[in-house]
Protein backbone atom coordinates (compact mmCIF):
# COMPACT_ATOMS: atom_id res chain seq x y z
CA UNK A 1 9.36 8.83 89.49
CA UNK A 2 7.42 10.90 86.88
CA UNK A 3 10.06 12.62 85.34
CA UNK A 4 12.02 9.24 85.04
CA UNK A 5 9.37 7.44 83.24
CA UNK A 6 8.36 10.30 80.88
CA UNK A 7 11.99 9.96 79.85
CA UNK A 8 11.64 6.51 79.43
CA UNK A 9 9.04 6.88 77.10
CA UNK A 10 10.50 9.56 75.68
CA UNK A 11 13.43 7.36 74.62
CA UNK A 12 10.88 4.94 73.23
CA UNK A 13 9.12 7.14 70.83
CA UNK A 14 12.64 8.88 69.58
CA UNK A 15 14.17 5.19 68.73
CA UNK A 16 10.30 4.54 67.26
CA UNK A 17 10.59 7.33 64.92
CA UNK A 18 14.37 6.60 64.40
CA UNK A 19 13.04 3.53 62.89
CA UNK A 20 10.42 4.60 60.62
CA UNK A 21 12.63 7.62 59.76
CA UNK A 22 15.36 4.96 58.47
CA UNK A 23 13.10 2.79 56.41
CA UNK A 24 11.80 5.75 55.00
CA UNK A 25 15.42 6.59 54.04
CA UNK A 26 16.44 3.20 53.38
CA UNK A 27 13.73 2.90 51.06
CA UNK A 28 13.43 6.58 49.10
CA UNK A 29 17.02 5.80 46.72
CA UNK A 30 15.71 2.07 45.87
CA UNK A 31 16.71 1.14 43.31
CA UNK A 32 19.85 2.66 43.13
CA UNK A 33 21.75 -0.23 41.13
CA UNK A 34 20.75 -4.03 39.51
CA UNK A 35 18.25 -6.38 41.23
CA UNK A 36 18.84 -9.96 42.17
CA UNK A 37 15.66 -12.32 40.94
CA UNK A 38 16.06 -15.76 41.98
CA UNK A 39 14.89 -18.59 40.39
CA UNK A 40 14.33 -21.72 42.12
CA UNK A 41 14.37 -23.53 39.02
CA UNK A 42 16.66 -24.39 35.94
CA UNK A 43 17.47 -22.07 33.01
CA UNK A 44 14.41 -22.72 30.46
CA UNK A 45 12.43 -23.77 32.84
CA UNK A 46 8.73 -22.51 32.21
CA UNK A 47 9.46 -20.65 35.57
CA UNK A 48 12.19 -19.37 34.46
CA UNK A 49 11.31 -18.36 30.73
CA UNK A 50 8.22 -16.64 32.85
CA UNK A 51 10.60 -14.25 35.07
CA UNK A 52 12.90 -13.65 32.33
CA UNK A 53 9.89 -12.28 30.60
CA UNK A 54 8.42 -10.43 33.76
CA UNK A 55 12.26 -9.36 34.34
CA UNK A 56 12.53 -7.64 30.67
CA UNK A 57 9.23 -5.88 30.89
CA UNK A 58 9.63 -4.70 34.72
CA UNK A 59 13.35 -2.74 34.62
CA UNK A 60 12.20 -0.10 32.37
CA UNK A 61 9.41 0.69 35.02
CA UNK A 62 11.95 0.96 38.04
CA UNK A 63 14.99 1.99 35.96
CA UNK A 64 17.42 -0.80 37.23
CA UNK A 65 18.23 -3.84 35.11
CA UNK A 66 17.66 -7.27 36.68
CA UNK A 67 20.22 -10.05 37.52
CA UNK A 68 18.51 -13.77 36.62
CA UNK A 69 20.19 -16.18 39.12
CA UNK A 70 19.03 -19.93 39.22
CA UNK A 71 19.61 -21.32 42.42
CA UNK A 72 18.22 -24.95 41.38
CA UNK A 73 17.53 -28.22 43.74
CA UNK A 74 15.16 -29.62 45.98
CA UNK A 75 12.49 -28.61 43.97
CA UNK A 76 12.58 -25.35 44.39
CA UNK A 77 13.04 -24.91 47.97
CA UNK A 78 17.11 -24.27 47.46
CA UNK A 79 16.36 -20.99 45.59
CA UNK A 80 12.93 -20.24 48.23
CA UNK A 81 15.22 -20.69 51.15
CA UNK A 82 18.23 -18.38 49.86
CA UNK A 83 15.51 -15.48 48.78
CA UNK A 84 13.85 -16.29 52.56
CA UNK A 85 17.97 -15.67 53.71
CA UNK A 86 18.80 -12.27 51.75
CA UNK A 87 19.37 -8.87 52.99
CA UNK A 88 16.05 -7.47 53.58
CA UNK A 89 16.91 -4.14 51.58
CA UNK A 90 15.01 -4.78 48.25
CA UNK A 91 18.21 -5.87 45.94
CA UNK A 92 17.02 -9.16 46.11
CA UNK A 93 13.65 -11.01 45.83
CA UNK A 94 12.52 -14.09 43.97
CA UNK A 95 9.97 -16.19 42.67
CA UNK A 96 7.72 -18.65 44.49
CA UNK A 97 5.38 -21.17 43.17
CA UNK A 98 2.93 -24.12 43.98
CA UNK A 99 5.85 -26.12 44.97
CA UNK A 100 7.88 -23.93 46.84
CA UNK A 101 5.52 -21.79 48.82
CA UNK A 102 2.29 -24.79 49.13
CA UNK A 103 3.78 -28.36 48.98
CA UNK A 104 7.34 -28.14 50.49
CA UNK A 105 6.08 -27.60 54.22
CA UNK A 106 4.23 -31.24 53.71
CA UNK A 107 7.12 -32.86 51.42
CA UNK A 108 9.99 -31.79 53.19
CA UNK A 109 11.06 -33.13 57.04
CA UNK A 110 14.03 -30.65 57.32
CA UNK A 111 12.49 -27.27 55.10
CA UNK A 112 14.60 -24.65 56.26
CA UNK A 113 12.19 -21.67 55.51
CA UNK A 114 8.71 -20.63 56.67
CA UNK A 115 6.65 -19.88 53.26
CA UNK A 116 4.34 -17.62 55.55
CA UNK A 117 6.64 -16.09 57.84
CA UNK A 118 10.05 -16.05 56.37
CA UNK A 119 8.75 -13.36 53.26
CA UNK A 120 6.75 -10.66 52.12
CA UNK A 121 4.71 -11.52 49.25
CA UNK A 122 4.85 -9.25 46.65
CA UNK A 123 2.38 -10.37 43.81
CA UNK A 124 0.65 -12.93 41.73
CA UNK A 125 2.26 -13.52 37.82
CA UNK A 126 0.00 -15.81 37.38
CA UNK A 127 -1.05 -19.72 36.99
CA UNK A 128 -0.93 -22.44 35.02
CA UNK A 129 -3.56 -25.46 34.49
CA UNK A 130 -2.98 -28.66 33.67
CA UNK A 131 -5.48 -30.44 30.82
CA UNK A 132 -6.77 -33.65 31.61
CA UNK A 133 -5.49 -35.50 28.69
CA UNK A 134 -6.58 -39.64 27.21
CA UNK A 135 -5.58 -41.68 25.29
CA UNK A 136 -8.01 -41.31 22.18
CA UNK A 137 -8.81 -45.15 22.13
CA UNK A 138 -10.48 -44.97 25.58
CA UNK A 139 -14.04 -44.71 25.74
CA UNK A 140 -14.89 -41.61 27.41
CA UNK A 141 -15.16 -38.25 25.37
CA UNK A 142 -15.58 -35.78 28.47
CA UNK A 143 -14.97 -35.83 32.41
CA UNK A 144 -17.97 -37.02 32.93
CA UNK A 145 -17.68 -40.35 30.98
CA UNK A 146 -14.78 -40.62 32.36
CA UNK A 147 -15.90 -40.44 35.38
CA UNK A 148 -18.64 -43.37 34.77
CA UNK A 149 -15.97 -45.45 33.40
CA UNK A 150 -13.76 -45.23 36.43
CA UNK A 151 -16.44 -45.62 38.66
CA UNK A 152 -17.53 -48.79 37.03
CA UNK A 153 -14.10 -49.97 36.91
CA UNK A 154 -12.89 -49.20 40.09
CA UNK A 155 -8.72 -49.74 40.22
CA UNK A 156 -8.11 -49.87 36.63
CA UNK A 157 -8.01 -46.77 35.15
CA UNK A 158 -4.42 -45.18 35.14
CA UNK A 159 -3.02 -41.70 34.72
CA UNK A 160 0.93 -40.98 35.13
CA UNK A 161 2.59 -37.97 36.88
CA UNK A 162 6.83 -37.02 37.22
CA UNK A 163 6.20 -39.03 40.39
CA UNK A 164 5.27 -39.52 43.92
CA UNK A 165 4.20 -35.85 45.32
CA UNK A 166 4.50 -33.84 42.26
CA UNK A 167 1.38 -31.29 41.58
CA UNK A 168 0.27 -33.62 38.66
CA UNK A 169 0.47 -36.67 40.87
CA UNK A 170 -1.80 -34.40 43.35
CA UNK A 171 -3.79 -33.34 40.80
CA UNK A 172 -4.89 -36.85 40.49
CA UNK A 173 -5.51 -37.80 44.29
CA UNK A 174 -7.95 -35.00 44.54
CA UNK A 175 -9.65 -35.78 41.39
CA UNK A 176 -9.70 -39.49 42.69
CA UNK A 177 -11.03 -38.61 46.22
CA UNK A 178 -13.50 -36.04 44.61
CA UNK A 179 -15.16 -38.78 41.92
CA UNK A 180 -14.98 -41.56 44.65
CA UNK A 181 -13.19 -44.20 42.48
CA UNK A 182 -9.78 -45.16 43.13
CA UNK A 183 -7.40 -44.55 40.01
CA UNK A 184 -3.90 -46.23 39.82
CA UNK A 185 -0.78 -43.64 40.06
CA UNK A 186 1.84 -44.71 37.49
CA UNK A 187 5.15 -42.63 38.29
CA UNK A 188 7.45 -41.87 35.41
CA UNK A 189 11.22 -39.77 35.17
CA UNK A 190 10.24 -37.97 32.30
CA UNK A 191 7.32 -36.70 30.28
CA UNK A 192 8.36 -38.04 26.73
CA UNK A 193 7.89 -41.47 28.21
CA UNK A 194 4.34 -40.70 29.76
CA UNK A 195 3.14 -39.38 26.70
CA UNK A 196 4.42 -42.03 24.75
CA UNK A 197 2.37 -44.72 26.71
CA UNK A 198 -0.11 -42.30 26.77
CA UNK A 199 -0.68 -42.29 23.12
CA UNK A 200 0.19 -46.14 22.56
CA UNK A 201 -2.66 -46.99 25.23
CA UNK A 202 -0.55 -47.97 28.09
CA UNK A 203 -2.04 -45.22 30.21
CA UNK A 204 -5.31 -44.19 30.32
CA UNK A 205 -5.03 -40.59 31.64
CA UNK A 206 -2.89 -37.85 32.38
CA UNK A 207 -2.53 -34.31 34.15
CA UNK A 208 -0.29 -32.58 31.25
CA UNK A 209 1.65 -29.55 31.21
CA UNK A 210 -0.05 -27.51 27.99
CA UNK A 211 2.20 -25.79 25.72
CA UNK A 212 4.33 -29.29 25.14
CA UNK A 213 0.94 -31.38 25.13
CA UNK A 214 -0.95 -28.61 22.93
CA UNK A 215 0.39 -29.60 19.08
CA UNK A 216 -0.57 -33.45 20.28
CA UNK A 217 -3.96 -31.91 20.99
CA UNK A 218 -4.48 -30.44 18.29
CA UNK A 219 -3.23 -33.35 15.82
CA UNK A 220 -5.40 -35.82 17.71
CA UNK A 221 -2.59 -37.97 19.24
CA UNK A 222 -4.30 -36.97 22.80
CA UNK A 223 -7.72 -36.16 23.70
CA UNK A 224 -8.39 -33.37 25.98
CA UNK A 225 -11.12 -33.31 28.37
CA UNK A 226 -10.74 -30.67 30.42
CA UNK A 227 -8.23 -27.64 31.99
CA UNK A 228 -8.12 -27.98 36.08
CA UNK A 229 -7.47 -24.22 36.68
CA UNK A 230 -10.41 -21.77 38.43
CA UNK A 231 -11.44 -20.56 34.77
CA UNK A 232 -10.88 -21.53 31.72
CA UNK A 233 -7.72 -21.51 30.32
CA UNK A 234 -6.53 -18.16 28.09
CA UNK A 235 -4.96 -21.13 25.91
CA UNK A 236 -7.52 -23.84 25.55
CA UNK A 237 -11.00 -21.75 26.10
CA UNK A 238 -12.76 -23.93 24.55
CA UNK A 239 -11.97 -26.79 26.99
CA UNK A 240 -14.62 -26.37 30.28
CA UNK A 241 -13.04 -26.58 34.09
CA UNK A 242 -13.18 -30.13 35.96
CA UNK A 243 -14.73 -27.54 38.03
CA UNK A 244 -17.40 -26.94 35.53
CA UNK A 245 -18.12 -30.41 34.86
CA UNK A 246 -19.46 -31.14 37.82
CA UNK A 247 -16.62 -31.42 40.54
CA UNK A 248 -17.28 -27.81 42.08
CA UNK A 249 -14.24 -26.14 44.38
CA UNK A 250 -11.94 -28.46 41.96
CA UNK A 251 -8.31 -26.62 41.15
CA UNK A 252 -5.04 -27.84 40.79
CA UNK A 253 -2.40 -25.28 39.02
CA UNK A 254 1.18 -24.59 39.62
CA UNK A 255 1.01 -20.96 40.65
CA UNK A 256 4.23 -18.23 40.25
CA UNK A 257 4.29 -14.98 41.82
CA UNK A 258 6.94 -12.15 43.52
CA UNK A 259 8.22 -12.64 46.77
CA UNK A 260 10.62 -10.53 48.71
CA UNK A 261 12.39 -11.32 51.84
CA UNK A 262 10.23 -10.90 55.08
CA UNK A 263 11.84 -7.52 57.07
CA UNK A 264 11.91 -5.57 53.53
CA UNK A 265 10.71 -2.17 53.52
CA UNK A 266 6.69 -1.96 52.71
CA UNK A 267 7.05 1.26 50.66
CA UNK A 268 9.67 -0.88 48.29
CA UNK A 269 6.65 -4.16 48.41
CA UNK A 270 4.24 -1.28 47.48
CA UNK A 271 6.37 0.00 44.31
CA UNK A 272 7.06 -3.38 43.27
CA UNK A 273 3.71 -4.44 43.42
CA UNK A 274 2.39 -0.78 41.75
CA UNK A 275 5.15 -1.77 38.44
CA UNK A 276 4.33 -5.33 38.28
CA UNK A 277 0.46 -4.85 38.02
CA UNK A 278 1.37 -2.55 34.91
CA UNK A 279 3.23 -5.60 33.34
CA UNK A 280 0.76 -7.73 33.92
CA UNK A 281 -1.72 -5.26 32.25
CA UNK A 282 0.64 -4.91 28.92
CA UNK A 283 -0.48 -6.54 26.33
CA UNK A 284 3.14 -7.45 25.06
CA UNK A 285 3.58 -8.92 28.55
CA UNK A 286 0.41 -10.92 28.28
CA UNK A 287 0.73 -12.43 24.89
CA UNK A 288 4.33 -13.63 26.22
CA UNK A 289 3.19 -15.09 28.81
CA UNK A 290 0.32 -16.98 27.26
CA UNK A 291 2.18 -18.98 25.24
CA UNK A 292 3.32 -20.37 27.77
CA UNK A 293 0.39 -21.39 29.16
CA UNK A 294 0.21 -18.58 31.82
CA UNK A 295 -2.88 -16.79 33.07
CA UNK A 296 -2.23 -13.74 34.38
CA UNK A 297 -3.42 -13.07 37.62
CA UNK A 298 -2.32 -9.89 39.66
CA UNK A 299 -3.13 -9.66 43.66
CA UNK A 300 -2.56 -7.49 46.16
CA UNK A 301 0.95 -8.43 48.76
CA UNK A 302 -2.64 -9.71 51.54
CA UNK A 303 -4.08 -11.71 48.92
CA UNK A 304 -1.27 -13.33 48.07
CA UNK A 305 -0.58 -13.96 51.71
CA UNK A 306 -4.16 -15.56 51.73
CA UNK A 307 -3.23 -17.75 48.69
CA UNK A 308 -0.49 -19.21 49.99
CA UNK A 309 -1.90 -20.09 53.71
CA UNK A 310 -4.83 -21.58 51.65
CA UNK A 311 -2.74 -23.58 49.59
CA UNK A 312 -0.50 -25.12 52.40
CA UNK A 313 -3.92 -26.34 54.18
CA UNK A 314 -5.69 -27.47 51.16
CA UNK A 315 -2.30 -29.50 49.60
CA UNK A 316 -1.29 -30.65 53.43
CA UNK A 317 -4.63 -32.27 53.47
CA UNK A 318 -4.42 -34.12 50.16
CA UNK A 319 -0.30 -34.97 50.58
CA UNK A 320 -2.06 -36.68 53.97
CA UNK A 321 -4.72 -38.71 52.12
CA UNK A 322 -2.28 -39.98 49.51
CA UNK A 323 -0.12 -41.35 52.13
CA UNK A 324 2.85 -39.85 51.68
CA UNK A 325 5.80 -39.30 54.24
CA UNK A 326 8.04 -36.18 54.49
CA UNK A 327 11.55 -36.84 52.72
């Protein structure tokens, strides 16, 4: 009875070490030819100008070249659910954002990928705020008069978004429900025409991407109040935080970082990771990816991990409160 359970476990260990011994292996040539890097989104996309730019800088680091492909729809979760699907040996990983990693779960009835579970998270590129943008003929020259006026004219003010559940059109229900005065959502199908009514006075306020918005800034067409990231923005510093205006723990930014597939091999997450944060650190890389509008954040695979379980549970909560059904 001894003997046949020490052989037992005997068996156990060998086919343990088996394992590691083949991950080590499977791991120790990598890369040994081009990288997939999927993009959920279109071709000049910000998101995609952003990983062609990570892309470039990366492949001289790890000596392979890197293969762009944009596997666009369903805003973003088309491209999320084929990285989620790969082979788990490190020739293909992708990029996951806001959308695809923290609203999905909540916008989606039928997602067909766990943004926790179904990948390893690499690292953080970076994020990118929004500035709170008027029209120049309304009355309030910060947040805070802004505030005042929407509290004092509760159901009036406006501010657009690309429509019902986008990250601008949350950006607005959480600064609504943290003010306490209801704002009216006006949903448009494309920017030009939101900043058109924007400027004519049609709408009162808006969440704005800011490299399009930031040559209207700076002519006066638009008035900015504020950026809505965790610190000001490399782009605007002169602009304060909602945050610092008085709405403490406010944020609202659309995210991008590295994710890989969830069985890949933690020695390849680890040399990914190791390269990336030297990008990151270049300052070639970094003016690149300022203009457009990007501040560069690097993180660890766990805090990543912690981002985007934060994220689900904060934008779950607010996708609730706006009152608005999975799709």
């Amino acid at each position: 009875m001894i003997t046949r359970v020490f052989s037992a476990l005997l068996i156990v260990t060998l086919a343990a070490g088996s394992s590691d011994a083949q991950t080590v292996t499977s791991s120790a040539g990598w890369p040994s030819k081009p990288i997939k890097l999927i993009v959920p989104f279109p071709g000049g996309s910000s998101t995609d100008v952003v990983a062609r730019i990570v892309a470039q800088m990366l492949s001289p680091l790890i000596e392979q070249s890197f293969v762009i492909e944009n596997r666009v729809g369903a805003s973003g979760m088309i491209g999320a659910e084929a990285v989620a699907r790969a082979e788990p040996d490190g020739y293909t990983i992708g990029v996951a954002t806001t959308s695809t990693h923290a609203l999905a779960s909540s916008l989606s009835a039928n997602l067909r990928y766990n943004p926790l579970r179904d990948f390893a998270p690499v690292s953080m590129i970076g994020s990118s705020p929004y500035v709170m943008v008027t029209d120049p003929s309304l009355q309030a020259r910060s947040v805070q008069e802004f505030v005042a006026l929407a509290k004092a004219k509760p159901g009036k003010l406006s501010f657009g978004s690309a429509g019902p559940g986008s990250l601008a059109h949350l950006a607005g229900v959480l600064f609504s429900n943290m003010i306490g005065a209801q704002l009216v959502h006006v949903p448009y199908k494309s920017s030009a025409q939101s900043v058109t009514d924007l400027m004519t006075g049609r709408l009162d306020m808006q969440f704005a991407t800011i490299p399009p918005t930031l040559p209207l800034i700076r002519s006066g067409q638009m008035q900015a109040l504020a950026t809505t990231g965790g610190k000001r923005s490399a782009v605007l510093p002169e602009l304060p935080t909602i945050a610092e205006t008085g709405l403490f723990g406010y944020e609202a930014v659309l995210w991008m970082a590295i994710v890989a597939p969830a069985a890949v091999p933690q020695p390849i997450v680890a040399r990914l990771n190791r390269e990336l944060a030297k990008v990151l650190h270049n300052p070639e890389a970094g003016a690149a990816l300022k203009a457009q509008g990007m501040d560069i954040e690097s993180s660890t695979p766990d805090a990543l991990r912690d981002r985007i379980a934060n994220d689900l549970e904060k934008w779950r909560s607010i996708i609730a409160q706006a009152g608005i059904a999975p799709e």
